[in-house]
PDB file of N, CA and C in Angstrom:
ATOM      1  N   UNK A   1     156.495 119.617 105.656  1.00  0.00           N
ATOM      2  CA  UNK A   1     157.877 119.635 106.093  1.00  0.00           C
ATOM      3  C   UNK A   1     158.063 118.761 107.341  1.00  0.00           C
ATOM      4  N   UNK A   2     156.753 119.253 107.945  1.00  0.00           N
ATOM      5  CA  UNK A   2     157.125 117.741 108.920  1.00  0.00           C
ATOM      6  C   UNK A   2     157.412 116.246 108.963  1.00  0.00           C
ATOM      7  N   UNK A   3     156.365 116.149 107.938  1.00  0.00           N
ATOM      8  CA  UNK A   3     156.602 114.585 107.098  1.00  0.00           C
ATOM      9  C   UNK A   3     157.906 114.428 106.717  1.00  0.00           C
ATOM     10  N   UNK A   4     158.536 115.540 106.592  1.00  0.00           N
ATOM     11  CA  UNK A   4     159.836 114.932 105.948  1.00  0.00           C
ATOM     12  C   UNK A   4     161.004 114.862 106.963  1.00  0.00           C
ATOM     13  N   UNK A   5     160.637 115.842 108.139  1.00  0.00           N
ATOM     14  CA  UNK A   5     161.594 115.572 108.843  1.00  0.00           C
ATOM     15  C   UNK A   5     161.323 113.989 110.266  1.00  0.00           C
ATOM     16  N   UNK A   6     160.442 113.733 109.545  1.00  0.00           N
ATOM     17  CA  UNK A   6     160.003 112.613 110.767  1.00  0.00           C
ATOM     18  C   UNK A   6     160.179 111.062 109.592  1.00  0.00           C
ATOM     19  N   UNK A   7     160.699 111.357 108.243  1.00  0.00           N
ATOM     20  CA  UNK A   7     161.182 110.610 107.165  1.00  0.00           C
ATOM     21  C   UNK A   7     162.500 110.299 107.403  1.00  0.00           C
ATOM     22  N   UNK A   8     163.516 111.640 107.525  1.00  0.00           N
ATOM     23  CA  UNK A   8     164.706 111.664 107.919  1.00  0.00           C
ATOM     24  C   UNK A   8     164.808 111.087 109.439  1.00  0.00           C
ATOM     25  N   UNK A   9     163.807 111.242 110.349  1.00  0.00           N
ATOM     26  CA  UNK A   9     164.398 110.702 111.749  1.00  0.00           C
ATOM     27  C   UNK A   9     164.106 109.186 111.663  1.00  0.00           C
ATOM     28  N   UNK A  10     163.532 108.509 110.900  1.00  0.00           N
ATOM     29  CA  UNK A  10     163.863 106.972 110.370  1.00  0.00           C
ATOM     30  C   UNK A  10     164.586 106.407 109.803  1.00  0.00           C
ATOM     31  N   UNK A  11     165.783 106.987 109.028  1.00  0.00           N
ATOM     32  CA  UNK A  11     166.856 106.703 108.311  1.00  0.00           C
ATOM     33  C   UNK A  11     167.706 105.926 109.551  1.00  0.00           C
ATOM     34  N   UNK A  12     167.464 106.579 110.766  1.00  0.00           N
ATOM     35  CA  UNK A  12     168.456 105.830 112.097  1.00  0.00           C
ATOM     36  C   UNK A  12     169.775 106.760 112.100  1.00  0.00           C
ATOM     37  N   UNK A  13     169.939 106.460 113.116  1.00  0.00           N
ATOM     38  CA  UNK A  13     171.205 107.414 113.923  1.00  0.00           C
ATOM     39  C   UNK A  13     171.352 108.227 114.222  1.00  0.00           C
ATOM     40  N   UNK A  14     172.267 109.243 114.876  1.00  0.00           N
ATOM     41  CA  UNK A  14     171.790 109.947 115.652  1.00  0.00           C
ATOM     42  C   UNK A  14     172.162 111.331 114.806  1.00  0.00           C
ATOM     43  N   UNK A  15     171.098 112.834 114.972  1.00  0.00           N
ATOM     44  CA  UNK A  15     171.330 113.438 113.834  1.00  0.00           C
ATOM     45  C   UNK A  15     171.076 114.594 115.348  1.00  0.00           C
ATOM     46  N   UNK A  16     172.417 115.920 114.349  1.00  0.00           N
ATOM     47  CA  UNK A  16     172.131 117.110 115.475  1.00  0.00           C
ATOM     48  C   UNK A  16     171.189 117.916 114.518  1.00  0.00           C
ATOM     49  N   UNK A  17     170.939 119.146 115.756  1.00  0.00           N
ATOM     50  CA  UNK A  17     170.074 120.236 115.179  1.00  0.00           C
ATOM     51  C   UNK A  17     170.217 120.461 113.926  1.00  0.00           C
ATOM     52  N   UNK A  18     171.914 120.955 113.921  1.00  0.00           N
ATOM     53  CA  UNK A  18     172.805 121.423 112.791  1.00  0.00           C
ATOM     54  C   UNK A  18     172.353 120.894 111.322  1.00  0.00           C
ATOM     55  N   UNK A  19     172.522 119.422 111.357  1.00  0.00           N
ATOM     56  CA  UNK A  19     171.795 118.679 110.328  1.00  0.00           C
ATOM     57  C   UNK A  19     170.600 118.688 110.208  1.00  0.00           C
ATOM     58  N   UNK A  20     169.513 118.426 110.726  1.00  0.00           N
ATOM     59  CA  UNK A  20     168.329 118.494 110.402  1.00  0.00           C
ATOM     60  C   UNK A  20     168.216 119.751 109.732  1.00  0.00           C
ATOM     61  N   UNK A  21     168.107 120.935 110.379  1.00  0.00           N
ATOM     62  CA  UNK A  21     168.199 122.197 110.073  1.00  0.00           C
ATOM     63  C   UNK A  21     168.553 122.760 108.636  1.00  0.00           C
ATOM     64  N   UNK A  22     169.458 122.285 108.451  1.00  0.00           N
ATOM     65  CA  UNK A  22     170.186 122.172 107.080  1.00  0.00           C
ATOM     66  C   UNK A  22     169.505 121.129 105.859  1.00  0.00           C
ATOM     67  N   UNK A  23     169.107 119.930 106.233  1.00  0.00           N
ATOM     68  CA  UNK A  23     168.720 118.808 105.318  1.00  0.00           C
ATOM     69  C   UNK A  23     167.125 119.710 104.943  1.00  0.00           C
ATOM     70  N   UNK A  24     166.460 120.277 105.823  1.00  0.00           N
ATOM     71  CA  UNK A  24     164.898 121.068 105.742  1.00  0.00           C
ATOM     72  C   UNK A  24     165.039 122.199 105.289  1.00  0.00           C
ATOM     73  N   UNK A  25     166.403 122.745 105.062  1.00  0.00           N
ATOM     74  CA  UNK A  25     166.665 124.338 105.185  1.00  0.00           C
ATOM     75  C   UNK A  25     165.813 125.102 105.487  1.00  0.00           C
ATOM     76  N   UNK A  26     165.920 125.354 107.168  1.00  0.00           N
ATOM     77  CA  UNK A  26     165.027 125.805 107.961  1.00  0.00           C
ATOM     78  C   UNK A  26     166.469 126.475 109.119  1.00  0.00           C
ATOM     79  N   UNK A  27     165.335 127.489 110.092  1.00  0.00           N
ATOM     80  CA  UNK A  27     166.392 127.525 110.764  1.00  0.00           C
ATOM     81  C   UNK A  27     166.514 127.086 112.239  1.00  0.00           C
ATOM     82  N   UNK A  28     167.215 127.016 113.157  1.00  0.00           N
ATOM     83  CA  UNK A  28     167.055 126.049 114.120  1.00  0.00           C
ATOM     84  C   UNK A  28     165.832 126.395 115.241  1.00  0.00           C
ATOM     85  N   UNK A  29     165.722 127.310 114.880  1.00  0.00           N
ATOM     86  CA  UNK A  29     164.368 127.566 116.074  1.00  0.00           C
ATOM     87  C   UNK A  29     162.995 127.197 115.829  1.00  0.00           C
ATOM     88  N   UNK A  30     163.088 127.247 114.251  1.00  0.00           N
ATOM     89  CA  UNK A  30     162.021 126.719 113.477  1.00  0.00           C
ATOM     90  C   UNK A  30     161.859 125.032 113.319  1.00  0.00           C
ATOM     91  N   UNK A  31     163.256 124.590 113.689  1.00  0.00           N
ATOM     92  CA  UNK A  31     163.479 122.861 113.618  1.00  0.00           C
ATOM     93  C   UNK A  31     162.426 122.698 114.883  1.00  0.00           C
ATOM     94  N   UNK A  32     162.884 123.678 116.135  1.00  0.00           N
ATOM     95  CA  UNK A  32     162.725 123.183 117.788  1.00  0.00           C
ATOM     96  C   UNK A  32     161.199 123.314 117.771  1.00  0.00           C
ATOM     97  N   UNK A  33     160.645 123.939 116.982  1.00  0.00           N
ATOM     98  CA  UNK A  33     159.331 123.983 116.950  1.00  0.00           C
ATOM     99  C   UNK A  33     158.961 123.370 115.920  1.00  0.00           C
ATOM    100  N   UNK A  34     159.481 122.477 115.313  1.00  0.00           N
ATOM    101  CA  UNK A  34     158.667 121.032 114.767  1.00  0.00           C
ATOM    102  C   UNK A  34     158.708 119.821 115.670  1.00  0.00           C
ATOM    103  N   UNK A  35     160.261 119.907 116.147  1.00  0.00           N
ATOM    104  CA  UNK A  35     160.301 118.799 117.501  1.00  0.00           C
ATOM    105  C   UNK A  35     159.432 118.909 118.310  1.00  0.00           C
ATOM    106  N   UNK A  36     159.032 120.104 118.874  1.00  0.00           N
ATOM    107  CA  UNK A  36     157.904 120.405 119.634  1.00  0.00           C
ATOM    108  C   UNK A  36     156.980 120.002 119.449  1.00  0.00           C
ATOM    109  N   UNK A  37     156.435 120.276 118.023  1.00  0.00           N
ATOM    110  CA  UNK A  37     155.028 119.604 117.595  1.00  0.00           C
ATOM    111  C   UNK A  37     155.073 118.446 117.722  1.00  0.00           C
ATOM    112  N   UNK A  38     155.678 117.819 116.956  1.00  0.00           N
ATOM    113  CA  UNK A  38     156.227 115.878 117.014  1.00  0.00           C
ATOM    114  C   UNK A  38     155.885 115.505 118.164  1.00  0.00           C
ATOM    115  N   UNK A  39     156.840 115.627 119.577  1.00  0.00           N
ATOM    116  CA  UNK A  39     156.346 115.653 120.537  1.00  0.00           C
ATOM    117  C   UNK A  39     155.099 115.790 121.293  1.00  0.00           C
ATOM    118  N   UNK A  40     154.561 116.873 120.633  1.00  0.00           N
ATOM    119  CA  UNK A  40     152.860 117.074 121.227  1.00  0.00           C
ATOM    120  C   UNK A  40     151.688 116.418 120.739  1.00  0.00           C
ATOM    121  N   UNK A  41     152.346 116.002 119.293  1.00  0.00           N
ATOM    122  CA  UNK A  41     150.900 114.434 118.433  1.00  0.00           C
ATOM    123  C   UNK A  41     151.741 113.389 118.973  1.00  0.00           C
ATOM    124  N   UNK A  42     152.734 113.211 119.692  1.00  0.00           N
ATOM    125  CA  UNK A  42     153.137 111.395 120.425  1.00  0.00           C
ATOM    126  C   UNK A  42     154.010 110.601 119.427  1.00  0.00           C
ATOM    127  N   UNK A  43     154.697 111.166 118.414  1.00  0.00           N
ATOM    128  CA  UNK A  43     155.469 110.983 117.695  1.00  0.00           C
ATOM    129  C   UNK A  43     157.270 110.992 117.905  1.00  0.00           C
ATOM    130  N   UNK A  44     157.120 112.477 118.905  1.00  0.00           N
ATOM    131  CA  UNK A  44     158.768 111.805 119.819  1.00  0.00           C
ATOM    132  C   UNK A  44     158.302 112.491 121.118  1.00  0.00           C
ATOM    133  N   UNK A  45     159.888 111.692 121.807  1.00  0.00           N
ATOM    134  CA  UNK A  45     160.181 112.139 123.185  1.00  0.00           C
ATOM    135  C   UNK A  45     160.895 112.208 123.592  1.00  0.00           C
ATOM    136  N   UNK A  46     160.847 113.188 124.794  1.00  0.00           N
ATOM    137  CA  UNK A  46     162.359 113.754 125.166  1.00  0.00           C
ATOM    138  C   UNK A  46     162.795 113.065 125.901  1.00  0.00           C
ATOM    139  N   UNK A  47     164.586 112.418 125.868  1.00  0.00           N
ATOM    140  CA  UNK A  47     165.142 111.539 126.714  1.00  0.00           C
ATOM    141  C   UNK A  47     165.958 112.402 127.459  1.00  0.00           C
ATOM    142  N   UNK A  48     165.914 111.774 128.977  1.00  0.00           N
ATOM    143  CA  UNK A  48     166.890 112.778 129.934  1.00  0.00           C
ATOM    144  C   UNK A  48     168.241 112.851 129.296  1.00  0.00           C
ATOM    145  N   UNK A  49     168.842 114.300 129.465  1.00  0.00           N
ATOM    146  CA  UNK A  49     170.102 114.603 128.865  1.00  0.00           C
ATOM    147  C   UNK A  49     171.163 114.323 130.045  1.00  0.00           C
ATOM    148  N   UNK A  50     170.869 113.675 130.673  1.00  0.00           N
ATOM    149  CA  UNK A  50     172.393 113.654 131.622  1.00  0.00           C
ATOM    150  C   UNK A  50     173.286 112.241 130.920  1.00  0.00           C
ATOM    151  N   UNK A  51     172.710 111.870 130.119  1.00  0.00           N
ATOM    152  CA  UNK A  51     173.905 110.665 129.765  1.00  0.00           C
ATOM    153  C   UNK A  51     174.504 110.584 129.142  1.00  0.00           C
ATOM    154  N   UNK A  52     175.198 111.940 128.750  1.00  0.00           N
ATOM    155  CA  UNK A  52     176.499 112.170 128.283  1.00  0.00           C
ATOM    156  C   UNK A  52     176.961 111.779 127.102  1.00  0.00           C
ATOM    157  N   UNK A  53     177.810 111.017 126.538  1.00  0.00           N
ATOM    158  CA  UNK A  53     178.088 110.733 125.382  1.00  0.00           C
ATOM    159  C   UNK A  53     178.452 109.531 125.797  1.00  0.00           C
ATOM    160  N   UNK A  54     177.586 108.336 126.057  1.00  0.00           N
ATOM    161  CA  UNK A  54     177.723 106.929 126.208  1.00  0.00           C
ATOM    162  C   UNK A  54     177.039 105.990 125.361  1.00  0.00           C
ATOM    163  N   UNK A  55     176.889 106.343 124.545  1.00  0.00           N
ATOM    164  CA  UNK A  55     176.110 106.361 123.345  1.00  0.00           C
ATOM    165  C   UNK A  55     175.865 104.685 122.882  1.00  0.00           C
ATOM    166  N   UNK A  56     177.077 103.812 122.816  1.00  0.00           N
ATOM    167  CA  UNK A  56     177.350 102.760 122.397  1.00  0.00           C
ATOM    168  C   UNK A  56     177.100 101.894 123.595  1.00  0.00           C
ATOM    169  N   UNK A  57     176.893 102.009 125.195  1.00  0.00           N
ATOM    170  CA  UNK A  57     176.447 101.152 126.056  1.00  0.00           C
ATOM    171  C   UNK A  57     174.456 101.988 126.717  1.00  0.00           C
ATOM    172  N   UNK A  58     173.767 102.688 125.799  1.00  0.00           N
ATOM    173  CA  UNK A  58     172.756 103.018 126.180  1.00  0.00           C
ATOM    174  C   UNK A  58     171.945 102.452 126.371  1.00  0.00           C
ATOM    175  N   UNK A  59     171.070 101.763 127.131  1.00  0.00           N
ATOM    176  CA  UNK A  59     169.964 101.264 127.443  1.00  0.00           C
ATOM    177  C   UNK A  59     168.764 101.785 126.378  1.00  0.00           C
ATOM    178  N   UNK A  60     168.760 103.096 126.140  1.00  0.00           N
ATOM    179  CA  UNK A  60     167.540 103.307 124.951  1.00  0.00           C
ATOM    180  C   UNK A  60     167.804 102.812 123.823  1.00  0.00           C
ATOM    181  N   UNK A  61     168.518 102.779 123.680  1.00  0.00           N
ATOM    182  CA  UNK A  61     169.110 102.016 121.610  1.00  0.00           C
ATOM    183  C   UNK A  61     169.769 103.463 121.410  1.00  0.00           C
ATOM    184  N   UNK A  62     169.630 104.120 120.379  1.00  0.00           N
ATOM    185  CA  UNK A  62     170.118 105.446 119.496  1.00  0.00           C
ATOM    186  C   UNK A  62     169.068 106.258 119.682  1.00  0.00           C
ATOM    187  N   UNK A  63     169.036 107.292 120.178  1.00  0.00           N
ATOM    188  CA  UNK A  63     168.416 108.628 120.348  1.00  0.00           C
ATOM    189  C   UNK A  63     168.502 109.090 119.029  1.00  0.00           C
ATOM    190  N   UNK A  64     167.277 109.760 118.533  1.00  0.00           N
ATOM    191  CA  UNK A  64     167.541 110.283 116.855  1.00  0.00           C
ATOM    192  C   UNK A  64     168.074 111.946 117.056  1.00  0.00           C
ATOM    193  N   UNK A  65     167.683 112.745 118.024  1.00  0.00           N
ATOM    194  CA  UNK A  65     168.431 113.983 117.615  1.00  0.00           C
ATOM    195  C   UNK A  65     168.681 114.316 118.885  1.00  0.00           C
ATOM    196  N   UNK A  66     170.134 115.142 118.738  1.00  0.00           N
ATOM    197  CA  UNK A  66     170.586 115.552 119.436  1.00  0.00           C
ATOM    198  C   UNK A  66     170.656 117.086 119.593  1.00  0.00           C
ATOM    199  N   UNK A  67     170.520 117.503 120.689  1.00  0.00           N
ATOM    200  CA  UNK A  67     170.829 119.556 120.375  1.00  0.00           C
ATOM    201  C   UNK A  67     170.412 120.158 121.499  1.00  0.00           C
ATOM    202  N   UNK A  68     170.864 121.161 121.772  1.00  0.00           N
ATOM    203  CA  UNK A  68     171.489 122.147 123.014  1.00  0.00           C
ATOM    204  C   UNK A  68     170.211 121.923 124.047  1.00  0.00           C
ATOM    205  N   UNK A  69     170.928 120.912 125.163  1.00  0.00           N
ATOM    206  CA  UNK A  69     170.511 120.654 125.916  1.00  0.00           C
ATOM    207  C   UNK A  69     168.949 119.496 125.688  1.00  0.00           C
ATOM    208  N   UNK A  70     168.973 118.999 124.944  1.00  0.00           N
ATOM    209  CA  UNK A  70     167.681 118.229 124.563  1.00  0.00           C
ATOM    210  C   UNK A  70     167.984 116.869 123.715  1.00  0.00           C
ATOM    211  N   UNK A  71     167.721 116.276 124.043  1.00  0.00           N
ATOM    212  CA  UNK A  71     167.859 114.966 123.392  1.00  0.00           C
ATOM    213  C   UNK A  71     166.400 113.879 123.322  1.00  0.00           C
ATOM    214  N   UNK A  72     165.986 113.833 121.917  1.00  0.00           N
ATOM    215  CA  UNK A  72     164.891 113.203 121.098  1.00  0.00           C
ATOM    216  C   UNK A  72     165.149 112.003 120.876  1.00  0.00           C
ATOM    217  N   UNK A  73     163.901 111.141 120.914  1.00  0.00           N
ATOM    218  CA  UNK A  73     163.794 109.781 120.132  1.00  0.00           C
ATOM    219  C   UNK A  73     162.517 109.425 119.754  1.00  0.00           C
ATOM    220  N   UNK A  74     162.669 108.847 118.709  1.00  0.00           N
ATOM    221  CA  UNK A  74     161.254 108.230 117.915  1.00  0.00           C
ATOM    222  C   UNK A  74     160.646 107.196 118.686  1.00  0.00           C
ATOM    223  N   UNK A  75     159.105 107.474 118.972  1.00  0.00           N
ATOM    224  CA  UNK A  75     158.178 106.686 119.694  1.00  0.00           C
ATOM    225  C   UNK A  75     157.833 105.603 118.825  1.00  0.00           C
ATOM    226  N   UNK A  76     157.246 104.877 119.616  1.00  0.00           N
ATOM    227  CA  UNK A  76     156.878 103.651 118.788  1.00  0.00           C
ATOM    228  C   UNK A  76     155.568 104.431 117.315  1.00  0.00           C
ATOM    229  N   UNK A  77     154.608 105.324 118.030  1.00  0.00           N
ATOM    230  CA  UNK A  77     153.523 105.914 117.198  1.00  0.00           C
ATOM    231  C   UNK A  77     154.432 106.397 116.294  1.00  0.00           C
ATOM    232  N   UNK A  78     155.548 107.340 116.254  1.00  0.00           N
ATOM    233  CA  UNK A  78     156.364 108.116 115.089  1.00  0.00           C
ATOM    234  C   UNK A  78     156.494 106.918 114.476  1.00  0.00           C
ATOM    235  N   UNK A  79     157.592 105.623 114.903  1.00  0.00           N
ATOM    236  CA  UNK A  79     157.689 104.812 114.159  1.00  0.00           C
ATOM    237  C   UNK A  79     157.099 104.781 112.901  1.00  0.00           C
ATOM    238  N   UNK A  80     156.029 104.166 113.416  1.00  0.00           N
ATOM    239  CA  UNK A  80     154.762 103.497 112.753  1.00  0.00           C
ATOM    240  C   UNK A  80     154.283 104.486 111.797  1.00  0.00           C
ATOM    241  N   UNK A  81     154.223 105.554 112.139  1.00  0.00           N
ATOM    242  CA  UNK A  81     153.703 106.457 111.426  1.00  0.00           C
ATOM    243  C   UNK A  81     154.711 106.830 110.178  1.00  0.00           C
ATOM    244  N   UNK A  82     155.817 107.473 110.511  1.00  0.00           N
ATOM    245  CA  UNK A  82     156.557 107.348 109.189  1.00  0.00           C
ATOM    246  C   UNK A  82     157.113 105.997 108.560  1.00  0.00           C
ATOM    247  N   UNK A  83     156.406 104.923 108.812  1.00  0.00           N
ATOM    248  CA  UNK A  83     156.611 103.793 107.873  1.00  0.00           C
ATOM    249  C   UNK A  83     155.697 103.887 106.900  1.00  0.00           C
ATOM    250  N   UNK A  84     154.336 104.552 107.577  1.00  0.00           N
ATOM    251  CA  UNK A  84     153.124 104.665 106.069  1.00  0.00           C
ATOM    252  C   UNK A  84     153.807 105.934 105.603  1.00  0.00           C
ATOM    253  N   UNK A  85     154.347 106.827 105.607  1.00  0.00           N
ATOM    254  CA  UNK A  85     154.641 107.521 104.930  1.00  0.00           C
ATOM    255  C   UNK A  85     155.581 107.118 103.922  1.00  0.00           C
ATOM    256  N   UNK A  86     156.620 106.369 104.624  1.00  0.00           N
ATOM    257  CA  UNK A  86     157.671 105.679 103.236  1.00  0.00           C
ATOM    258  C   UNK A  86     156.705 104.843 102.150  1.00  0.00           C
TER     259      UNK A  86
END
């Protein structure tokens, strides 16, 4: 299930809890603890949440998920990694 949700965070753009959650049918606490994992093999990382909804002048490019109080993006290793998976 992880594979698949690190499949979906390569499609691009920016996706909330809500969705992921739903696309895995899982439930959101169970999402936060795959992000977690992701995070802990170097696959994502957490971007500071103070920048609001400026989305279209961001210096990072597109953050892939968004959700209560936390904001994710795919590392270069995730990258790479779910490209051998596609």
């Amino acid at each position: 299930m992880i594979e698949q949700l690190l499949r979906f965070l390569t499609d691009g753009g920016v996706h909330s809890y809500e969705d992921l959650a739903k696309r895995l049918s899982v439930s959101i606490p169970l999402l936060e603890m795959m992000l977690e994992e992701l995070s802990r093999l170097g696959y994502l990382r957490p971007v500071d949440s103070d920048c609001g909804t400026h989305c279209a002048s961001c210096s990072i490019g597109s953050c892939s998920i968004t959700g209560p109080g936390r904001l994710w993006t795919l590392t270069d290793r995730g990258t790479k990694a779910a490209g051998r998976l596609n």
